[in-house]
Protein backbone atom coordinates (compact mmCIF):
# COMPACT_ATOMS: atom_id res chain seq x y z
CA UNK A 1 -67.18 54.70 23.83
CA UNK A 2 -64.08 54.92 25.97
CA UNK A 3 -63.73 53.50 29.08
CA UNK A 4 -61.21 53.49 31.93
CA UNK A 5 -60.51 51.57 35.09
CA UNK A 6 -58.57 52.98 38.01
CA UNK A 7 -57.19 51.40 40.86
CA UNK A 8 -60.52 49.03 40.79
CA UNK A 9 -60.20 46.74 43.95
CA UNK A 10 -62.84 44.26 45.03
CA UNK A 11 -63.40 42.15 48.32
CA UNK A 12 -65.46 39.22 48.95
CA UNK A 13 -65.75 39.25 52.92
CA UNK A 14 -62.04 39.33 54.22
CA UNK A 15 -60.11 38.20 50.66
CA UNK A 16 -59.37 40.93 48.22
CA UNK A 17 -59.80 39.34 44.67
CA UNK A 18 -59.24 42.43 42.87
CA UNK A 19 -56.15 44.57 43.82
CA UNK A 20 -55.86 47.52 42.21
CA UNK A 21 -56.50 46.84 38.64
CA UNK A 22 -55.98 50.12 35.98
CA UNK A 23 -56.33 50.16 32.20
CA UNK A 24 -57.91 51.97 29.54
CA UNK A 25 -59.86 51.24 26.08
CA UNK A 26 -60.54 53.48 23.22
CA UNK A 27 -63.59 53.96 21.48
CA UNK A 28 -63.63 51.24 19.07
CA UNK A 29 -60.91 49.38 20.30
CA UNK A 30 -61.04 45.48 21.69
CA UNK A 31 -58.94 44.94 25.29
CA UNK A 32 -58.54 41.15 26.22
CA UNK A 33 -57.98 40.19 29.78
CA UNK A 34 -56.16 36.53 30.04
CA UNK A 35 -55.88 35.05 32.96
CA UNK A 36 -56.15 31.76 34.83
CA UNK A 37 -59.35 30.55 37.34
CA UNK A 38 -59.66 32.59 40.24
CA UNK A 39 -57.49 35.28 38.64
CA UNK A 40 -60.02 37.86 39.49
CA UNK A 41 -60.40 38.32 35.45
CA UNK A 42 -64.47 37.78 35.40
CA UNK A 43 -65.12 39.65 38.45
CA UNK A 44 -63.61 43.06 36.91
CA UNK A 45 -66.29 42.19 34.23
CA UNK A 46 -69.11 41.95 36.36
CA UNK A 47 -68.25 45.41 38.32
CA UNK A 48 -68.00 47.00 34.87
CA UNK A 49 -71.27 45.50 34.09
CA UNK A 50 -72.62 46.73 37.19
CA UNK A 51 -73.43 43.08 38.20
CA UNK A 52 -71.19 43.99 41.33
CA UNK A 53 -71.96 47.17 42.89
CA UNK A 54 -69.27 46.50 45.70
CA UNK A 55 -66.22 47.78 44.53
CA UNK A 56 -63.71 50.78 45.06
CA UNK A 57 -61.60 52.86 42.24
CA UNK A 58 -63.44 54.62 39.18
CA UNK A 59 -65.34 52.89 36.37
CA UNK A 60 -65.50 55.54 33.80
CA UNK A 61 -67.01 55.67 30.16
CA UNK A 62 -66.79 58.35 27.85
CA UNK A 63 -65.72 60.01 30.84
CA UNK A 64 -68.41 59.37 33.17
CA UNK A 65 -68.11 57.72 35.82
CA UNK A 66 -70.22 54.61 36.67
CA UNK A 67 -71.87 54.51 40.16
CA UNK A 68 -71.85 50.96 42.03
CA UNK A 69 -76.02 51.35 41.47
CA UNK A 70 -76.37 51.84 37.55
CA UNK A 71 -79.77 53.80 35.98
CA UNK A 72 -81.37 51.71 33.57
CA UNK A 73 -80.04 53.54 30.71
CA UNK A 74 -76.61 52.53 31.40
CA UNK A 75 -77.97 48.79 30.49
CA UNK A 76 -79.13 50.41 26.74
CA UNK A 77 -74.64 51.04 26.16
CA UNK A 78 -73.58 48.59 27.83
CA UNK A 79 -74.12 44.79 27.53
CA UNK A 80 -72.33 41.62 28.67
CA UNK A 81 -72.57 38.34 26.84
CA UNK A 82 -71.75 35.05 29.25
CA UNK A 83 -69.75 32.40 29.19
CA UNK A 84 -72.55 29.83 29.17
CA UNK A 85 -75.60 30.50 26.09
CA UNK A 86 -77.48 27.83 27.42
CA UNK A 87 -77.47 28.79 30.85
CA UNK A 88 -77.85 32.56 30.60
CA UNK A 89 -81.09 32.07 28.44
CA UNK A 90 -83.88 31.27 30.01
CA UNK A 91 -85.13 27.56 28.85
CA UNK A 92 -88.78 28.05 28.80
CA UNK A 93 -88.92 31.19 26.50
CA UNK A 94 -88.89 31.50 23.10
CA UNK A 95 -86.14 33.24 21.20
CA UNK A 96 -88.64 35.70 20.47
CA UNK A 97 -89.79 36.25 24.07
CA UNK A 98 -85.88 36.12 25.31
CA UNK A 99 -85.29 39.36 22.36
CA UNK A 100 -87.89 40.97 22.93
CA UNK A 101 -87.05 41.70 26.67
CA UNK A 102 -85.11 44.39 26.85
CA UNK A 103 -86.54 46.24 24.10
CA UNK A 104 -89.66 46.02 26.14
CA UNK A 105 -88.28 46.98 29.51
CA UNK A 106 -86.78 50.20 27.37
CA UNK A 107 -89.92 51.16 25.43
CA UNK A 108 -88.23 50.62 22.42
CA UNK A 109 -90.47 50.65 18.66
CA UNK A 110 -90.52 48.52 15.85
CA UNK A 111 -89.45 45.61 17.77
CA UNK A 112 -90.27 43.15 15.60
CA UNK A 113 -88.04 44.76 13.30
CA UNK A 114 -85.44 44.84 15.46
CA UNK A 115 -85.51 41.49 16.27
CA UNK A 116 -85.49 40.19 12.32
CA UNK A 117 -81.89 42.54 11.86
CA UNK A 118 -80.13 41.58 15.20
CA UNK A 119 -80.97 37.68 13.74
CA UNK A 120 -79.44 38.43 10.44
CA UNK A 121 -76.75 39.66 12.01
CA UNK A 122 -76.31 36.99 13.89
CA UNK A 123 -76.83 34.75 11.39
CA UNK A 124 -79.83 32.93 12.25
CA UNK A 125 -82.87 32.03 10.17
CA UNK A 126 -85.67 33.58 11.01
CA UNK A 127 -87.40 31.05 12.08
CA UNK A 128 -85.51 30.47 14.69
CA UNK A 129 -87.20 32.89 16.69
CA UNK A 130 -89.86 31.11 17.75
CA UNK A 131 -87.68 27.97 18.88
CA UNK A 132 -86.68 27.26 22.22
CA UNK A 133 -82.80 27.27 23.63
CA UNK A 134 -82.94 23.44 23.51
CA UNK A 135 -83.81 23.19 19.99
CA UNK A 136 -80.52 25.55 18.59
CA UNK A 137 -77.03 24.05 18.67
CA UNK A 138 -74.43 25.55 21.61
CA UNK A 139 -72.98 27.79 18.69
CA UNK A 140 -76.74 28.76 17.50
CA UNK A 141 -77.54 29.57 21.35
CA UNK A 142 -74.14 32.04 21.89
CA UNK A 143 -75.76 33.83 18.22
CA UNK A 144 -78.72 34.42 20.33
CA UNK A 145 -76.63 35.54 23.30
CA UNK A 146 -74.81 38.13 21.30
CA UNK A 147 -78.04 38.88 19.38
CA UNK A 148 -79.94 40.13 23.01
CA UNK A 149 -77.01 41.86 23.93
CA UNK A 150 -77.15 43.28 20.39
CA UNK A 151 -80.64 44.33 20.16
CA UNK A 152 -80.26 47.01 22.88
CA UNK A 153 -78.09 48.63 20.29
CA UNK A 154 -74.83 49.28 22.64
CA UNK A 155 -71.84 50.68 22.23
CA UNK A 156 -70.03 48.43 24.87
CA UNK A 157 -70.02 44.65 24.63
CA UNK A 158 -68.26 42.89 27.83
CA UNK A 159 -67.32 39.39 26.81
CA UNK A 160 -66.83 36.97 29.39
CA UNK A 161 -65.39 33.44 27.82
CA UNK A 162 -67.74 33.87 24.91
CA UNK A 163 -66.23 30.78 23.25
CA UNK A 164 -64.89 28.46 26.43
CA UNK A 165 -68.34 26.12 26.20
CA UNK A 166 -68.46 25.51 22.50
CA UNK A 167 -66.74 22.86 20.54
CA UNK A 168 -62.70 24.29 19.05
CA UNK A 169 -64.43 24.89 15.24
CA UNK A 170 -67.35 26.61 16.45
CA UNK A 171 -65.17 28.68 18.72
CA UNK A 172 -63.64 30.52 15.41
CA UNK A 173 -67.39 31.08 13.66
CA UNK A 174 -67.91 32.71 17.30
CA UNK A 175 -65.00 34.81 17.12
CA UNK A 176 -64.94 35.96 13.70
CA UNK A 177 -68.65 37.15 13.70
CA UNK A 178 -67.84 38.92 16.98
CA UNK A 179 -64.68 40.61 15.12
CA UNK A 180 -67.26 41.56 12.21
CA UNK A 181 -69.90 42.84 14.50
CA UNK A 182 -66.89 45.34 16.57
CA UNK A 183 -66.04 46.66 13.17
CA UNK A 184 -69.76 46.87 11.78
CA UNK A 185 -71.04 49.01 14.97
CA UNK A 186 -68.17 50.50 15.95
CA UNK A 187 -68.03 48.69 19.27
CA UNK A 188 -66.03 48.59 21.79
CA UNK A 189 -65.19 45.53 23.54
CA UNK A 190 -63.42 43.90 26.61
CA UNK A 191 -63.35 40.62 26.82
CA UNK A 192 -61.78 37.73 29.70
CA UNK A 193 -60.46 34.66 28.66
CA UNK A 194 -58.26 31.93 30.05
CA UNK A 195 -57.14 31.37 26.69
CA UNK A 196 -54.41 33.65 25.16
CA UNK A 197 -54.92 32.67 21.52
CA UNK A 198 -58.85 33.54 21.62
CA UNK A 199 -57.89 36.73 23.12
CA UNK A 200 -55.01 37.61 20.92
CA UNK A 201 -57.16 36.23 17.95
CA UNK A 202 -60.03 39.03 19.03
CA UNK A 203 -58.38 41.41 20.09
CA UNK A 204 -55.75 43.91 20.13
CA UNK A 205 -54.47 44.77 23.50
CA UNK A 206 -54.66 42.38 25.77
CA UNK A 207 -53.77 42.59 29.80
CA UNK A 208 -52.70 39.56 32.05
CA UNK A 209 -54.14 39.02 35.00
CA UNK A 210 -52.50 36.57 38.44
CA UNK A 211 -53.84 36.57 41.22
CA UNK A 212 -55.88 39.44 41.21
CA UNK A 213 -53.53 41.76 39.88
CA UNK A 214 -53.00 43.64 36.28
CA UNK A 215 -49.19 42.38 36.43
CA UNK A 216 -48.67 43.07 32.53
CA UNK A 217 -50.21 45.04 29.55
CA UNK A 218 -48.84 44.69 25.79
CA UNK A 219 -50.37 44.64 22.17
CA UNK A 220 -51.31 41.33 21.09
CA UNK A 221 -48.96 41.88 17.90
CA UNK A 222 -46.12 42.55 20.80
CA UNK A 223 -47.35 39.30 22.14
CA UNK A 224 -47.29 37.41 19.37
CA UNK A 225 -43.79 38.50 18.70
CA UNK A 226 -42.66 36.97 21.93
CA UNK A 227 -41.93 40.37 23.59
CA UNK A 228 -43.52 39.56 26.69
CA UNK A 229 -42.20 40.72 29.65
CA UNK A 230 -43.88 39.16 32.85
CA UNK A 231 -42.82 35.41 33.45
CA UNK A 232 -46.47 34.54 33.59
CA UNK A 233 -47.50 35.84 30.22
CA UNK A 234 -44.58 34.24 28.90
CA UNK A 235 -45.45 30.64 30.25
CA UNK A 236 -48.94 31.57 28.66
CA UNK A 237 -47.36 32.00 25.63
CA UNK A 238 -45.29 29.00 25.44
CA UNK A 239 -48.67 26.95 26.44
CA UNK A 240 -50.26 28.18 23.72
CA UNK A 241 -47.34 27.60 21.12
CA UNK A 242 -47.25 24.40 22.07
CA UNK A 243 -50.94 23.58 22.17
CA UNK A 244 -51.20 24.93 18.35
CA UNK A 245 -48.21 23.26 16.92
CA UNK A 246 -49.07 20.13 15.22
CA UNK A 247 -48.15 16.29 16.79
């Protein structure tokens, strides 16, 4: 599924936190959106998740543009997985109850079976459906965060700091099983990030965001070859250089 953004700009009250924001995905592709707190990164997420239905611009996939209000069955191609697993599931459910959700609210068959494949490709027992968030690990949680988002079978996966809350080795489990899954179901992703080596590590454009502005685009092989143009993804560049090379 393609998708593009045009001129999105968003306002909370008087302060425009989103000015004018424009860039495209293809089908299958990954786009990574870096950018520091209060950058306006998450809150183009949320509009294209139709979290926020007060924007202005065009939100378009596969050519179709997205009204502020979405149908239901925009929810079935398009899914969001937050920064937070143990906060965005809920603590008194099962992981059964928490997956069976959405297939429920779509009418959806053989949901059991649904639920035993979305855990294997997760890569979670089985058992660990009928646990509770609190009993899984932070990494164990985000598999279940993916694996609701998964079940709907979409074709859109917004990613917003899938990794930021988990400990630096389970960050690269995270990561890799989200590059597997893109390539698996032909998925396409966007994903926002503070941190330009989890974005460049996922995927392949990647857009810089300051101050609610788009003020640079590049591939993340460009980027990694230090061909950055903007002075701001070059100081995010050099932070994350430094912060990889060894003491």
């Amino acid at each position: 599924m393609t998708i593009e953004i045009e001129n999105l700009r968003i306002r909370f009250g008087e302060r425009e936190v989103v000015k004018g924001v424009s860039f495209d995905v293809e089908g299958g592709d990954s786009f990574g959106i870096v950018g520091e707190s209060g950058s306006g990164k998450s809150t183009v997420l949320r509009a294209m998740a139709g979290l926020n239905q007060d924007w202005q611009g065009r939100i378009s996939f596969s050519g179709e543009d997205a009204p502020q209000k979405r149908p239901p069955a925009f929810f079935r191609k398009v899914q969001m997985v937050f920064q937070d697993p143990y906060g965005s599931l809920h603590p008194r459910q099962t992981i059964d109850r928490i997956l069976s959700e959405l297939p429920l609210v779509h009418k959806m068959d053989r949901i059991d079976d649904r639920i035993a494949k979305v855990l294997s490709d997760v890569a979670l027992p089985q058992n660990a459906r009928f646990r509770y968030p609190h009993q899984l690990s932070g990494g164990q949680r985000q598999r279940v965060a993916i694996a609701r988002a998964l079940i709907a079978e979409p074709q859109v996966l917004l990613l917003d700091e899938p990794t930021s809350a988990l400990d630096v080795s389970v960050q690269a489990e995270i990561l890799n099983l989200l590059a597997d899954l893109r390539v698996e179901r032909k998925l396409t992703y966007v994903m926002v990030s503070h941190n330009l080596s989890v974005i460049s590590h996922l995927c392949s454009r990647v857009g810089v965001m300051v101050d609610g502005q788009m003020v640079e685009q590049l591939t993340a092989e460009d980027l990694r070859l230090g061909k950055a143009v903007h002075p701001h993804t070059q100081d995010l560049r050099r932070l994350a250089v430094e912060l990889e090379e060894p003491v």
